[in-house]
Protein backbone atom coordinates (compact mmCIF):
# COMPACT_ATOMS: atom_id res chain seq x y z
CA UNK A 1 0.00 0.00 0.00
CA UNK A 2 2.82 2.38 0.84
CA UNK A 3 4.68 1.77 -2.04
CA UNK A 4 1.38 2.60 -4.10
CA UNK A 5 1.20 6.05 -2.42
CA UNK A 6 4.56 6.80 -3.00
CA UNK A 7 4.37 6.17 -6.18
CA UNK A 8 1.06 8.38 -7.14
CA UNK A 9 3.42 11.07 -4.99
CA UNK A 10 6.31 10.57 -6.87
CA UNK A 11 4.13 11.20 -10.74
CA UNK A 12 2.81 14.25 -9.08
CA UNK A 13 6.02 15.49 -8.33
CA UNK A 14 7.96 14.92 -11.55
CA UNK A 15 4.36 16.37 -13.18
CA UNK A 16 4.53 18.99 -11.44
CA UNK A 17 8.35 19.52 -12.03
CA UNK A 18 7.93 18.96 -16.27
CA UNK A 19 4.47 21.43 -16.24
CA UNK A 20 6.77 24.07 -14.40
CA UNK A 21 9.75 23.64 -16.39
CA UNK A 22 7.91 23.79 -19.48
CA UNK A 23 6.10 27.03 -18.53
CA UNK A 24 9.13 28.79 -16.93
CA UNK A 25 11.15 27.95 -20.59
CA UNK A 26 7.79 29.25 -22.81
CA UNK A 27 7.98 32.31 -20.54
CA UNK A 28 11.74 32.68 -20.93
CA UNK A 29 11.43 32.28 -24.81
CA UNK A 30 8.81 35.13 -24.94
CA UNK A 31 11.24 38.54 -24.72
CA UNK A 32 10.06 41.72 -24.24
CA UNK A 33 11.43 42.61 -27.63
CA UNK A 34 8.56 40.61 -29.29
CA UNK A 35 6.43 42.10 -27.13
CA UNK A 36 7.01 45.56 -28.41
CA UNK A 37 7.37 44.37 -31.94
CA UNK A 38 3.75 43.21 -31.24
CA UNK A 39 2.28 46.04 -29.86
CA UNK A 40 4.03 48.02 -32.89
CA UNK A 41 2.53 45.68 -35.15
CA UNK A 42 -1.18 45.86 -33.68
CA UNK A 43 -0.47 49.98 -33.37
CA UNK A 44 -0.13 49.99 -36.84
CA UNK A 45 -2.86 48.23 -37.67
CA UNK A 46 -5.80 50.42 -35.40
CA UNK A 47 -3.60 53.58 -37.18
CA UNK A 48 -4.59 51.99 -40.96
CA UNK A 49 -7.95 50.72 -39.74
CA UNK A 50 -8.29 54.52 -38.03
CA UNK A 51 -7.17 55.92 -41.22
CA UNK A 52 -9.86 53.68 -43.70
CA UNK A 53 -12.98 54.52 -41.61
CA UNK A 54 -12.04 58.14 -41.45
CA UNK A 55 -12.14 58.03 -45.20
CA UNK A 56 -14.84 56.19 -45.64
CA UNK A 57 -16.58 58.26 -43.45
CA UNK A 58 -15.35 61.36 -45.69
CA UNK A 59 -16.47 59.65 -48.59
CA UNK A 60 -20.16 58.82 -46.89
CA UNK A 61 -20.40 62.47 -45.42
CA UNK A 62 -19.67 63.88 -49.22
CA UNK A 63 -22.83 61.61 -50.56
CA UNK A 64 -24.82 62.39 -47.51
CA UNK A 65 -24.38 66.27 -48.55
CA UNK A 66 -25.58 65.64 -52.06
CA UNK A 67 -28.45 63.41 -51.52
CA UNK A 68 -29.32 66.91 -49.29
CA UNK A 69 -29.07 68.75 -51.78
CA UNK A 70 -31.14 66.47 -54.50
CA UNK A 71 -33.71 66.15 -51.31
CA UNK A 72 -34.21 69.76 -51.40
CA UNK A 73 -34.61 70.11 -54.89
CA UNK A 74 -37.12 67.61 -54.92
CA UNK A 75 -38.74 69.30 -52.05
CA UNK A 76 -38.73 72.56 -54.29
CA UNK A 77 -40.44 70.81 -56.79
CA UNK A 78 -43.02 69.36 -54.99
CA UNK A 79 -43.62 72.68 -53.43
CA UNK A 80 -44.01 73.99 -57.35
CA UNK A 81 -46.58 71.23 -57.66
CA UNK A 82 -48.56 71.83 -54.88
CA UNK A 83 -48.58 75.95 -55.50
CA UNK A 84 -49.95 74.96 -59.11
CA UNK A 85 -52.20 72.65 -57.90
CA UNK A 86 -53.77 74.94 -55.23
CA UNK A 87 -53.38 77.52 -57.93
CA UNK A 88 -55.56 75.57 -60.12
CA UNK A 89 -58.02 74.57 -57.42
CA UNK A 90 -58.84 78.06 -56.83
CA UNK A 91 -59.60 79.23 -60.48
CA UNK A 92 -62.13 76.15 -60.51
């Protein structure tokens, strides 16, 4: 029985020794200097992401301005039409 238990103690131990070697070594292989050439990397990224919507969004402002202007145009002439209408309406 004892040798059983010492046994299941020993595989925890060497377990636990491999898991924390293994860890310690994928920490250690993971510098700082890939760190910052990550965050570089993503930094660039939001600034051409940042850069597309705000043109985009020019590009959508700029149509937004001229289907105002068509709107009021149209709004003109519908005006016309109901001035001519009423116009006629009171001749009648």
């Amino acid at each position: 029985m004892k040798k059983k238990n010492k046994a299941k103690v020993y595989t925890f131990v060497i377990s636990f020794i491999l898991i924390a070697t293994f860890s310690f070594q994928s920490v250690l292989a993971y510098s700082p200097q890939d760190s910052l050439k990550d965050l570089q990397q993503r930094k660039q990224e939001v600034q051409r992401r940042i850069k597309e919507a705000e043109s985009k969004e020019h590009h959508y402002l700029t149509q937004l301005k001229v289907i105002e202007v068509e709107l009021g145009k149209a709004q003109d002439q519908l005006n016309a039409l109901h001035q001519e209408r009423d116009d006629l309406n009171v001749r009648v």
